[in-house]
Protein backbone atom coordinates (compact mmCIF):
# COMPACT_ATOMS: atom_id res chain seq x y z
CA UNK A 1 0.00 0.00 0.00
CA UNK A 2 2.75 2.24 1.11
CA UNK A 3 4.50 1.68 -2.21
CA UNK A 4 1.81 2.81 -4.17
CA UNK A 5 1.60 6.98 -2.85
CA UNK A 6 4.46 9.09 -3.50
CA UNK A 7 4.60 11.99 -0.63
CA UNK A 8 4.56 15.24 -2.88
CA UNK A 9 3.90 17.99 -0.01
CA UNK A 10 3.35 18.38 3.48
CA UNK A 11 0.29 19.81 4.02
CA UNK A 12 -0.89 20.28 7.66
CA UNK A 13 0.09 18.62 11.33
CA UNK A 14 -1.79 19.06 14.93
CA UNK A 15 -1.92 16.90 17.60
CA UNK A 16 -4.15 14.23 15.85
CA UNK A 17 -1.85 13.53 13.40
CA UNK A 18 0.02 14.82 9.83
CA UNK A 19 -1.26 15.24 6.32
CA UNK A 20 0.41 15.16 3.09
CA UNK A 21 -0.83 15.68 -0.81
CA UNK A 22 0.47 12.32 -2.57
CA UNK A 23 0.35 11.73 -6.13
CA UNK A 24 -1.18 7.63 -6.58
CA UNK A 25 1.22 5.61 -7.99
CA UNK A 26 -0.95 3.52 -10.33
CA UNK A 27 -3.29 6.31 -11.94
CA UNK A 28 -1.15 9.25 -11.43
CA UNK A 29 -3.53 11.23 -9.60
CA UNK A 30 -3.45 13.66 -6.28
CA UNK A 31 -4.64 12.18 -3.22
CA UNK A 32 -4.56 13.40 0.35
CA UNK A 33 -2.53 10.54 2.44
CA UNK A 34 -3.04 11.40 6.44
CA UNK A 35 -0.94 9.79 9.20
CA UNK A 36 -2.55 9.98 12.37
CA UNK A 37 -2.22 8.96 16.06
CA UNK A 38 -4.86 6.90 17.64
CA UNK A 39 -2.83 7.47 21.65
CA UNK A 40 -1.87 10.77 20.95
CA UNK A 41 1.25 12.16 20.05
CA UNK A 42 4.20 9.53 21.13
CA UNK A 43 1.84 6.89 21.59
CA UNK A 44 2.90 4.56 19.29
CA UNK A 45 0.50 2.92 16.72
CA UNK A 46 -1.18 -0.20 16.46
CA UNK A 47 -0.30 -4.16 17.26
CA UNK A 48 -1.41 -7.31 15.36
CA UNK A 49 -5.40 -7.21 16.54
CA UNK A 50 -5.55 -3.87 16.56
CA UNK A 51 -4.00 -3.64 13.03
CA UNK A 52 -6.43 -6.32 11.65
CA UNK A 53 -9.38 -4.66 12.76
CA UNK A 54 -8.23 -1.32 11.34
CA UNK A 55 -7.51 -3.09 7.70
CA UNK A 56 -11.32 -4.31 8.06
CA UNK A 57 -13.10 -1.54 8.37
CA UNK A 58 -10.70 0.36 6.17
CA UNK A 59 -12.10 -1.90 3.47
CA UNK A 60 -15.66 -1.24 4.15
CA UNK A 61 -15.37 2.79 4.14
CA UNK A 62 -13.73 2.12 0.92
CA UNK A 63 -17.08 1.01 -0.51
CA UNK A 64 -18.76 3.98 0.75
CA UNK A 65 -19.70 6.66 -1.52
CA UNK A 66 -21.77 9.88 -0.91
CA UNK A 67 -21.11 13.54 -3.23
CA UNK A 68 -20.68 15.01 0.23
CA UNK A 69 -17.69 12.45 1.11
CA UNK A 70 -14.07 12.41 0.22
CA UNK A 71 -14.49 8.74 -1.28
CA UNK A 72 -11.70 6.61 0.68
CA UNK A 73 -9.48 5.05 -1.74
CA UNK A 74 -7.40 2.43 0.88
CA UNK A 75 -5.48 2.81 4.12
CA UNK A 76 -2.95 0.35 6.47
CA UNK A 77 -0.47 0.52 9.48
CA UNK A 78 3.21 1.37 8.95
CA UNK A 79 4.85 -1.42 8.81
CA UNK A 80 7.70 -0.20 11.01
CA UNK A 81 5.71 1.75 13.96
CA UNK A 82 2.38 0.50 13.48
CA UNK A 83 0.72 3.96 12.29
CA UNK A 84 -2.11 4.12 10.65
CA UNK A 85 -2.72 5.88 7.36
CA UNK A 86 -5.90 6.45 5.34
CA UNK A 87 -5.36 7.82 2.01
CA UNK A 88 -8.68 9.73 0.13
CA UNK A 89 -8.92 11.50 -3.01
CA UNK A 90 -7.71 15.27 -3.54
CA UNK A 91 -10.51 17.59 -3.83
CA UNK A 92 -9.42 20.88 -4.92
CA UNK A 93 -11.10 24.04 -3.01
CA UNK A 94 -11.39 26.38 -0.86
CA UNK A 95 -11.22 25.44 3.22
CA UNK A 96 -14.55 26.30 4.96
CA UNK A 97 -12.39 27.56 8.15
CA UNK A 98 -11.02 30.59 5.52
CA UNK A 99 -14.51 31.49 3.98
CA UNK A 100 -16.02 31.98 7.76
CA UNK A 101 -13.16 34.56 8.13
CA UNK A 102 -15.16 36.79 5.75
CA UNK A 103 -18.64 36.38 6.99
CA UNK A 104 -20.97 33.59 8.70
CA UNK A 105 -22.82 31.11 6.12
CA UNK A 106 -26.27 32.43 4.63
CA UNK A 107 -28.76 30.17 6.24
CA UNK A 108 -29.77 28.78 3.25
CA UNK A 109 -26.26 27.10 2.37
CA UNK A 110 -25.89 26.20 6.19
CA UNK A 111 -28.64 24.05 6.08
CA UNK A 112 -27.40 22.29 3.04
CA UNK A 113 -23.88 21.76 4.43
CA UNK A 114 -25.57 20.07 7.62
CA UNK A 115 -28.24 18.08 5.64
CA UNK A 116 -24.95 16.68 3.88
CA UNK A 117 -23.54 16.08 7.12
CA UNK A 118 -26.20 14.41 8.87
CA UNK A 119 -26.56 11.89 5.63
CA UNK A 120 -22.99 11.32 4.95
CA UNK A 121 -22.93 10.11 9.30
CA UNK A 122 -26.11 8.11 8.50
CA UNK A 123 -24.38 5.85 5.53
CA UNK A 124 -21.25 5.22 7.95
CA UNK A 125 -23.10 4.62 10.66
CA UNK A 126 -24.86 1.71 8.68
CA UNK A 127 -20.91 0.77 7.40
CA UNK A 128 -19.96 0.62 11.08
CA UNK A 129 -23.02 -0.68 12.51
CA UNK A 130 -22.69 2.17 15.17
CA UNK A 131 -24.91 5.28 14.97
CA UNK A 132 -22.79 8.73 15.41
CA UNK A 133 -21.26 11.81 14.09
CA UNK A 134 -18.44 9.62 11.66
CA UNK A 135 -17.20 12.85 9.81
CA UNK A 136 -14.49 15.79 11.08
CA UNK A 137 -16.69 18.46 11.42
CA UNK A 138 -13.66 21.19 12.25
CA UNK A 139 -14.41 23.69 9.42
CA UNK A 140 -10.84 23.84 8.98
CA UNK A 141 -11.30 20.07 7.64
CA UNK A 142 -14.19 21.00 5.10
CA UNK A 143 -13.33 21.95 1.30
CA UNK A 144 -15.87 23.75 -1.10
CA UNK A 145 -14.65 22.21 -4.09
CA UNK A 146 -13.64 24.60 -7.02
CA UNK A 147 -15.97 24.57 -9.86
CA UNK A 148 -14.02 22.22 -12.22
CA UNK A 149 -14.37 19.53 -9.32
CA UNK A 150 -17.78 19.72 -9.75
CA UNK A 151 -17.86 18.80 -5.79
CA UNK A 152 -19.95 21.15 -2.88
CA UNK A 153 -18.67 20.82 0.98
CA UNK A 154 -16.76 17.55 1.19
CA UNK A 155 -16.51 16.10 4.87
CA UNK A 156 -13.77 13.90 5.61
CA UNK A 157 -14.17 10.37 7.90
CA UNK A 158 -12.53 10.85 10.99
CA UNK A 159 -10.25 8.11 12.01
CA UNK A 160 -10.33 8.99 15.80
CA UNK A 161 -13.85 8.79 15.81
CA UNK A 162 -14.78 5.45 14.44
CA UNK A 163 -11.73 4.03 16.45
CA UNK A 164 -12.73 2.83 19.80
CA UNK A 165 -9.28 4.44 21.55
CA UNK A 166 -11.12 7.89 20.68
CA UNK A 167 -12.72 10.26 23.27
CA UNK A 168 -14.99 11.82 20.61
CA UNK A 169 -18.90 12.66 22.00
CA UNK A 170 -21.06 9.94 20.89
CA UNK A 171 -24.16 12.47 21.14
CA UNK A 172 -24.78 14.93 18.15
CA UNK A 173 -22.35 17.64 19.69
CA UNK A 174 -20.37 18.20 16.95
CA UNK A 175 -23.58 19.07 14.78
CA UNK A 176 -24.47 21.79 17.34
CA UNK A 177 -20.68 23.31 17.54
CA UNK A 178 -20.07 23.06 13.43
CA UNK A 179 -23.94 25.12 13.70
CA UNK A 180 -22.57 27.60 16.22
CA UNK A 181 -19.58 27.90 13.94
CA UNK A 182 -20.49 28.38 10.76
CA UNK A 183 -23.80 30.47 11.85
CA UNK A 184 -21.85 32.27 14.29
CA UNK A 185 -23.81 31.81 17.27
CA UNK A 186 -21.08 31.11 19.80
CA UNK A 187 -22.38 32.47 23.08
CA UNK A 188 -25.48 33.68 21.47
CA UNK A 189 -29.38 33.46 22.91
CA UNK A 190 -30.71 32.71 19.36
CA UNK A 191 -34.47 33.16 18.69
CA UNK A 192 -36.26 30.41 17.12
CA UNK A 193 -37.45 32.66 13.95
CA UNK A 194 -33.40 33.17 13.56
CA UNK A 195 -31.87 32.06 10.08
CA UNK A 196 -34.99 31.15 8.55
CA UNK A 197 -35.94 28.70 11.30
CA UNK A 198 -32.33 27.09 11.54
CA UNK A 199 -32.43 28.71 14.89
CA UNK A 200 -35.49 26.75 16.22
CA UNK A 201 -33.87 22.95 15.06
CA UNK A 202 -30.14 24.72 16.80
CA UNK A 203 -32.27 25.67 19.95
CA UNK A 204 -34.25 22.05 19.81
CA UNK A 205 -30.67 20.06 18.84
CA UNK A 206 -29.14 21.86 22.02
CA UNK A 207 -31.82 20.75 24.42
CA UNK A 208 -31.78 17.24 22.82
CA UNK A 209 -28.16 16.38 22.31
CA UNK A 210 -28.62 12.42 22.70
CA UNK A 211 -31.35 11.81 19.92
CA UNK A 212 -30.66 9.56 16.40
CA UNK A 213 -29.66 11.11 13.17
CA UNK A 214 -32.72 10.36 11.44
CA UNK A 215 -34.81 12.71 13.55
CA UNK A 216 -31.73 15.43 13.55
CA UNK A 217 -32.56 15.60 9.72
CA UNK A 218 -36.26 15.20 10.04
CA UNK A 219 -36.87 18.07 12.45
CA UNK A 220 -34.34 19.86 10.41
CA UNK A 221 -36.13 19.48 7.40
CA UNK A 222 -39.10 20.41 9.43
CA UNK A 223 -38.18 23.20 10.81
CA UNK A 224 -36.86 25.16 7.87
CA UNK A 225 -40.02 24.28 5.84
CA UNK A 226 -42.30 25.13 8.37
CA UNK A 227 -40.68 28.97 8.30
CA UNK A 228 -40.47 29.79 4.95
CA UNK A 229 -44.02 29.30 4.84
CA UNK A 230 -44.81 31.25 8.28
CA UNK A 231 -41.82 34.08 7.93
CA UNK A 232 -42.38 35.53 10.87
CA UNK A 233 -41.00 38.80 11.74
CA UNK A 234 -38.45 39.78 14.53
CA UNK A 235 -38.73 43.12 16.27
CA UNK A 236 -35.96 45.58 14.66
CA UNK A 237 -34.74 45.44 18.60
CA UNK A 238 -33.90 42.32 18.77
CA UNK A 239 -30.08 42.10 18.38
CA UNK A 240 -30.19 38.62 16.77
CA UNK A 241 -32.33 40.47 14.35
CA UNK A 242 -29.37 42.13 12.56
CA UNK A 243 -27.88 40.93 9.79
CA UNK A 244 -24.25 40.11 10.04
CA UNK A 245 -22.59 42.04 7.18
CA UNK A 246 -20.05 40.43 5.33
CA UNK A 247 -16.20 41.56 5.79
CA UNK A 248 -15.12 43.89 2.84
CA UNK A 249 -12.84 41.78 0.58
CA UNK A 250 -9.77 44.15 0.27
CA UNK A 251 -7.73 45.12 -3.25
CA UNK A 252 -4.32 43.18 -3.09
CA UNK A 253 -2.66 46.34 -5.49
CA UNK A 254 -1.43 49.28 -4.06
CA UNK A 255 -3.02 51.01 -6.96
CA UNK A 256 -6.53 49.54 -6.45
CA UNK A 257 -6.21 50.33 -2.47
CA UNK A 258 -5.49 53.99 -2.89
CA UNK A 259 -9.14 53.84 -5.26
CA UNK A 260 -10.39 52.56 -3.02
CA UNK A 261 -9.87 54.73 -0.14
CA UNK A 262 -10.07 57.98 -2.33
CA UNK A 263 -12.46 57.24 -5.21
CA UNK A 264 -12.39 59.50 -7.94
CA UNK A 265 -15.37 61.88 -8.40
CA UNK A 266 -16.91 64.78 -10.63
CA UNK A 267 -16.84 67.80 -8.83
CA UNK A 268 -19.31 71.07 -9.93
CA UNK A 269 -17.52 73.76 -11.63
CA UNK A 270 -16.63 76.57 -9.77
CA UNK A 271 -17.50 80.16 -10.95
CA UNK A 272 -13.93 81.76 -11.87
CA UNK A 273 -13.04 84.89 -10.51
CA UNK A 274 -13.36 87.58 -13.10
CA UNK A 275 -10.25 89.05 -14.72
CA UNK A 276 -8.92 92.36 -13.54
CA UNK A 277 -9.74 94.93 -16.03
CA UNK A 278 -6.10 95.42 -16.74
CA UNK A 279 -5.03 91.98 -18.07
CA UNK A 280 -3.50 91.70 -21.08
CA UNK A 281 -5.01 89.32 -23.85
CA UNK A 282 -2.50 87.02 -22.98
CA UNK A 283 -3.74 86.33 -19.80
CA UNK A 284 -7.40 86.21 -21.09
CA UNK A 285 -6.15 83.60 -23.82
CA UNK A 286 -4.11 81.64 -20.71
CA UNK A 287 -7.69 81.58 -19.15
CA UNK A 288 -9.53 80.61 -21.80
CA UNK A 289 -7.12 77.65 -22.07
CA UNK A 290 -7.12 76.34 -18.54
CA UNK A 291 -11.14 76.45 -18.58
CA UNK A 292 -10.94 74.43 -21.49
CA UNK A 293 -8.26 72.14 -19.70
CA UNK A 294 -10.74 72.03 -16.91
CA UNK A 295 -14.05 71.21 -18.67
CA UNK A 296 -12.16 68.78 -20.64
CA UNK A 297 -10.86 66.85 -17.73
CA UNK A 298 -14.28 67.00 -15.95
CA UNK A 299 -16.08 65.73 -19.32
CA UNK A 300 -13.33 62.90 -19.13
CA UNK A 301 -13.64 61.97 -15.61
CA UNK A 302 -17.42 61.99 -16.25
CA UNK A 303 -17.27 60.22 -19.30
CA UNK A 304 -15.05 57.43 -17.53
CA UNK A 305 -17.36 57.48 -14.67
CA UNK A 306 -20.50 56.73 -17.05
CA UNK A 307 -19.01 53.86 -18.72
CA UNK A 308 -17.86 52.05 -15.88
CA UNK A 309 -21.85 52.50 -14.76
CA UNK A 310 -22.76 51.38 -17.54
CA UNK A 311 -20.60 47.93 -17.74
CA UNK A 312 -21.74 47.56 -13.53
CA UNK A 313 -25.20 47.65 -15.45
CA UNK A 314 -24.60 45.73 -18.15
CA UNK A 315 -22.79 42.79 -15.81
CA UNK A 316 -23.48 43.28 -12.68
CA UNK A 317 -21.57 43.54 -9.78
CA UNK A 318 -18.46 41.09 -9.14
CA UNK A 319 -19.77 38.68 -7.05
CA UNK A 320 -18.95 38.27 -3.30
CA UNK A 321 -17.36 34.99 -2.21
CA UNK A 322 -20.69 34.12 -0.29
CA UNK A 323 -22.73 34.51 -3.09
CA UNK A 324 -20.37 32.55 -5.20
CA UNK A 325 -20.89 29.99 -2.18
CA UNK A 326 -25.04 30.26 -2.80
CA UNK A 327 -25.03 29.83 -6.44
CA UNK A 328 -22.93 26.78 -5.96
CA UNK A 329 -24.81 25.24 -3.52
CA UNK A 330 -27.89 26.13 -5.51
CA UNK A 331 -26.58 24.36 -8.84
CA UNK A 332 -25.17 21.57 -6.19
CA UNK A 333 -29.05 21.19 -5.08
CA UNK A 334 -30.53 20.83 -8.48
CA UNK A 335 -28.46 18.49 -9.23
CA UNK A 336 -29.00 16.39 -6.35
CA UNK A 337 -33.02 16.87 -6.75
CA UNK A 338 -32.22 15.39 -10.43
CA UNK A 339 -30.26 12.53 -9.23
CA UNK A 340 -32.81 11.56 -6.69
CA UNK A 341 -35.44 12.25 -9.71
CA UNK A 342 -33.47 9.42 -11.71
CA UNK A 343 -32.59 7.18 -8.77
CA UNK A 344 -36.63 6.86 -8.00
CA UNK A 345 -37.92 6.25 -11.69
CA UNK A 346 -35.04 3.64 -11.86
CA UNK A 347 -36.45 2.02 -8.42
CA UNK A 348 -39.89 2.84 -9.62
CA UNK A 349 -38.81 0.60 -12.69
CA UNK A 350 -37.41 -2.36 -11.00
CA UNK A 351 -40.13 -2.89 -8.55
CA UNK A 352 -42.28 -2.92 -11.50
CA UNK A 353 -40.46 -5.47 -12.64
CA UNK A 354 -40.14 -7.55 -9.74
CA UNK A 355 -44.22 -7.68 -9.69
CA UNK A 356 -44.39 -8.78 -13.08
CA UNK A 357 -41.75 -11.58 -11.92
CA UNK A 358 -44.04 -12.55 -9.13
CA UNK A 359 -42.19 -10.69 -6.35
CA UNK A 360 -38.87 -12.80 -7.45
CA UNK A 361 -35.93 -10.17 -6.96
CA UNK A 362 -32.73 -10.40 -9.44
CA UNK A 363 -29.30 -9.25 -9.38
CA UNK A 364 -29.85 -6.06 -10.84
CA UNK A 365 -32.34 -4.67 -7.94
CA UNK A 366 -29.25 -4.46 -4.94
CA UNK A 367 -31.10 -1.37 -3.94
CA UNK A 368 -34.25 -2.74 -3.05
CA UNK A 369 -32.74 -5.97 -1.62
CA UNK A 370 -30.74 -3.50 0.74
CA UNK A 371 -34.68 -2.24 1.73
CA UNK A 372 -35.40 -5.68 2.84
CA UNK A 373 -32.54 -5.94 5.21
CA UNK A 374 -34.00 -8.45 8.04
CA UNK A 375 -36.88 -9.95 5.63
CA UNK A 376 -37.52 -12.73 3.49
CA UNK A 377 -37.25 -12.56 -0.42
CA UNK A 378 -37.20 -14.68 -3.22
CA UNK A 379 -34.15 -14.02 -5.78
CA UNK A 380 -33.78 -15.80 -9.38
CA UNK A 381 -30.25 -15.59 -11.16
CA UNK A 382 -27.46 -18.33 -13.37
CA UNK A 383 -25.38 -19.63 -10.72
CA UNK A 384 -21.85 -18.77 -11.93
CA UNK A 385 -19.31 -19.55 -9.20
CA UNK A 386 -19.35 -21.02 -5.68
CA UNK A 387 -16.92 -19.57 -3.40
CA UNK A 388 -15.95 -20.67 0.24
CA UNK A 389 -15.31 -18.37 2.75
CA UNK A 390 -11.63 -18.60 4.26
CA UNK A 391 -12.62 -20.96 6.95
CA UNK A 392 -14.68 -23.28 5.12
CA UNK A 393 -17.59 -23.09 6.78
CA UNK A 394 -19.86 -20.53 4.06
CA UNK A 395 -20.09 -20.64 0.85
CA UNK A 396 -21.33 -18.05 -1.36
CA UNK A 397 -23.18 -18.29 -4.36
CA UNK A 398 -22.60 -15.94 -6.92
CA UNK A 399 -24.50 -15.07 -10.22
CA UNK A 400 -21.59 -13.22 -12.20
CA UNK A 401 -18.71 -14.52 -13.26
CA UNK A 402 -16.41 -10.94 -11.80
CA UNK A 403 -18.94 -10.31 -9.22
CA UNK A 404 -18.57 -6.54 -7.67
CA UNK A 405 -18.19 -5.70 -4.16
CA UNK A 406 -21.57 -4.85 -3.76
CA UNK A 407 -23.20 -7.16 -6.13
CA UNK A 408 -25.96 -9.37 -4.44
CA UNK A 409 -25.26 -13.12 -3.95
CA UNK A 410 -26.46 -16.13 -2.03
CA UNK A 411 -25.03 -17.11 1.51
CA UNK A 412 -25.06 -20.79 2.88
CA UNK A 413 -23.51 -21.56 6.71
CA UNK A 414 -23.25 -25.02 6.14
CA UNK A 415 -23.10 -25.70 10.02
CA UNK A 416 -26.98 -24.24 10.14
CA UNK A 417 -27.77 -25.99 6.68
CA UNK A 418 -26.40 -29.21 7.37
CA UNK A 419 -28.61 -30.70 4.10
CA UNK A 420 -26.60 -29.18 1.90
CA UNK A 421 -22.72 -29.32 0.67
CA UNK A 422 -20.16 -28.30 -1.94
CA UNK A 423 -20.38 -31.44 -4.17
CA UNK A 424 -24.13 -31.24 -4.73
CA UNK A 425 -24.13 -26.95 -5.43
CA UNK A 426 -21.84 -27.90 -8.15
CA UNK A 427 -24.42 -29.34 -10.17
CA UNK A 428 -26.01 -25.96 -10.22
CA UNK A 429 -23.31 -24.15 -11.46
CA UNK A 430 -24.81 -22.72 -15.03
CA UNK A 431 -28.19 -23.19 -14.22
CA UNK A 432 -31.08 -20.24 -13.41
CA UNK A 433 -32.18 -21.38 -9.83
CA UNK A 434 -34.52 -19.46 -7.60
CA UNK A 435 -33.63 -19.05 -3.72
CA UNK A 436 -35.72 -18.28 -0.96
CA UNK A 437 -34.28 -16.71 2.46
CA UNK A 438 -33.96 -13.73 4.67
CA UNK A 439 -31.41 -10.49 3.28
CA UNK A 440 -28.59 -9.40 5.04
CA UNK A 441 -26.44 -6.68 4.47
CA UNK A 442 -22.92 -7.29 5.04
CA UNK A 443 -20.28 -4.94 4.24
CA UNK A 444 -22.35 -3.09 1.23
CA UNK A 445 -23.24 -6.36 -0.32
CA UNK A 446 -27.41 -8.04 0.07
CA UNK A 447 -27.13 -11.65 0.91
CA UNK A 448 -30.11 -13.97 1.12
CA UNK A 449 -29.37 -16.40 3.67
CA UNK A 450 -30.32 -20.07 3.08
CA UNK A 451 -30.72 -22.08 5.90
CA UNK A 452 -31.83 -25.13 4.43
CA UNK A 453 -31.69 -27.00 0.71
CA UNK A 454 -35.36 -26.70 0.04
CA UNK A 455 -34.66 -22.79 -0.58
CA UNK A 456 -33.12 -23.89 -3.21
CA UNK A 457 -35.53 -24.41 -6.69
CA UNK A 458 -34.38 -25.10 -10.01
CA UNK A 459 -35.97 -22.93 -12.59
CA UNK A 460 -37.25 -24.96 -15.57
């Protein structure tokens, strides 16, 4: 593993461990390679048990994908200390610790960065089989990704956290602090009408640290719709009430800086002073020239002046980093809504299927099987391989010949199904057969458990 990341730059080190941009040695591209220290600084790393159950559920984050996730690409221990590593892909961006240095989130994109949150902790708690908040929610941790990366707020999985040496909060405390961050409310009484009724799920998360994810995002969901319809009003007294401007972005020239703090303007002419009665024509033709030189300069600054107005009109204003951050996450939104627009026709499609079929799932509906985690289907497909398990004691029927990691297959224990063994599955091998048993879900991939050989039908 170590072999196959070249360190290109270091990148950042605190406390919790050291991260580095590498480039991947088999594809060429950037990744982010992160060394960290599950006993603290000087702690050591990891020993033989320790290391094995690291590998494992290194390999099931690695089949975990979500837009809103850094995907995880692989991860070991150092051979030589016992460190651990995970290594995810680059995203190219801009850190959301450096963006709240100009001005707090608009509510709007807060409450899309924390609805990604709250899902992205809901697919690794299913991963781990543990519920809690899986993801580093320091904003110095979160990227916007740059337009060409296509990508919105990417959250990275915490190592500490899903590590049992960690002292992490199992409640939803880091939810409420990443709130108080990026809304900044540090300190603050916040009214429930407050950020478009973010402020009454913050106010209801605070009183109710210890609840499940699922109702986090419910209530969130709730709460948000149930204000833009109501928009209530706050008195102008009320000093959560006022808007909190965003910080000037500053002109990095000299040249623009000194516009800046003296613009340029037209001023009104000034009536002249009339000439003494004895000036020579010279000194009437010397006036008569700097007038000119005067009106001419004020007609230019004028002109200039107009034409800049009228470009400002034409385009616009340049944009402010936090609207660039709202048209993003707008676009970012859409394009989720579409995705979930195509994900349910294709589920709509498939369970159409499956009722023409009789109910009988196949090997293209994973997504559904997942549904029936804990219940009992029926699932058609050609036997193409029978794998053991490295102990002997499963084997695993599988209905591709290069089956995926997540690809649906058939799961005998032959110490519960003591009817059935290797030498008389072979004679399936090639043949459509229809199982009956009860899905599980095992590291991303639907099973159907067979506990006996009568779940087992030939299809004619």
């Amino acid at each position: 593993m170590q072999s196959r990341f070249r360190i290109e730059d270091h990148i950042h080190q605190d406390s919790s461990g050291v991260i580095f941009r590498a480039i991947d040695g088999e594809n060429g591209k950037l990744v982010a390679l992160r060394r960290f220290f599950p006993f603290g600084v000087g702690g050591g790393g990891f020993i033989d048990e320790e290391k094995s159950a690291y590998n494992t559920t290194v390999g099931r984050l690695t089949r975990s994908h979500h837009p809103a996730l850094r995907t995880v690409l692989g991860g070991a221990c150092d051979p030589v200390d016992g460190i651990p590593f995970i290594v995810t892909e680059w995203i190219d961006g801009d850190l959301l610790g450096t963006m709240l240095q100009l001005a707090p989130l608009p509510p709007e994109t807060a409450v899309r960065l924390l609805t990604h949150a709250i899902e992205v902790c809901e697919l690794l708690s299913r991963v781990l089989d543990d519920e809690a908040i899986w993801v580093d929610t320091d904003p110095q941790t979160i990227v916007l990704g740059n337009p060409e990366s296509g990508r919105g707020f990417t959250f990275w999985v915490s190592p500490l956290k899903w590590l049992s040496k960690n002292k992490e909060p199992s409640n939803m405390q880091p939810l409420i602090q990443l709130t108080e961050r990026v809304m900044a409310w540090q300190g603050q009484v916040v009214s429930d009408q407050t950020g478009n009724g973010l402020g009454a799920w913050f106010n209801w998360l605070r009183s109710s640290p210890d609840t499940n994810l699922r109702e986090v995002r419910e209530k969130l969901a709730t709460a948000v719709r149930t204000e833009k319809t109501i928009t209530p009003q706050e008195p102008a007294s009320s000093p959560i009430a006022k808007p909190i401007m965003a910080k000037p972005v500053l002109a990095k020239s000299a040249i623009a800086q000194a516009a800046l703090a003296k613009p340029v303007t037209a001023h009104p002419a000034v009536a002249m002073p009339a000439a003494p009665k004895k000036s020579s024509n010279m000194a009437i033709i010397c006036g008569l020239v700097t007038a000119i030189l005067v009106v001419g300069a004020l007609g230019w600054v004028l002109s200039r002046q107009q034409t800049a107005t009228a470009q400002e009109t034409a385009n616009g204003p340049p944009p402010s980093p936090v609207s660039q951050v709202n048209q993003r996450a707008e676009a970012l939104k859409n394009e989720a809504l579409e995705a979930n627009r195509v994900r349910d026709e294709r589920l709509a499609s498939q369970t159409a299927a499956i009722e023409k079929r009789g109910g009988v799932f196949s090997i293209d509906e994973r997504e559904l099987l997942e549904l029936k985690k804990g219940e009992s289907v029926d699932f058609s497909g050609k036997i193409e391989k029978i794998v053991a398990s490295q102990s002997g004691a499963t084997l695993f029927l599988y209905f591709s010949q290069t089956p995926t990691a997540d690809e649906p297959c058939a799961a005998i224990s032959l110490k519960r199904a003591p009817d059935i063994d290797r030498a008389g599955l072979e004679s399936y091998i090639g043949k459509v057969i229809k199982v009956s048993g009860k899905v599980a879900v095992v590291h991303g991939r639907p099973q159907i458990t067979i506990a006996s050989h009568s779940d087992i039908q030939p299809v004619e």
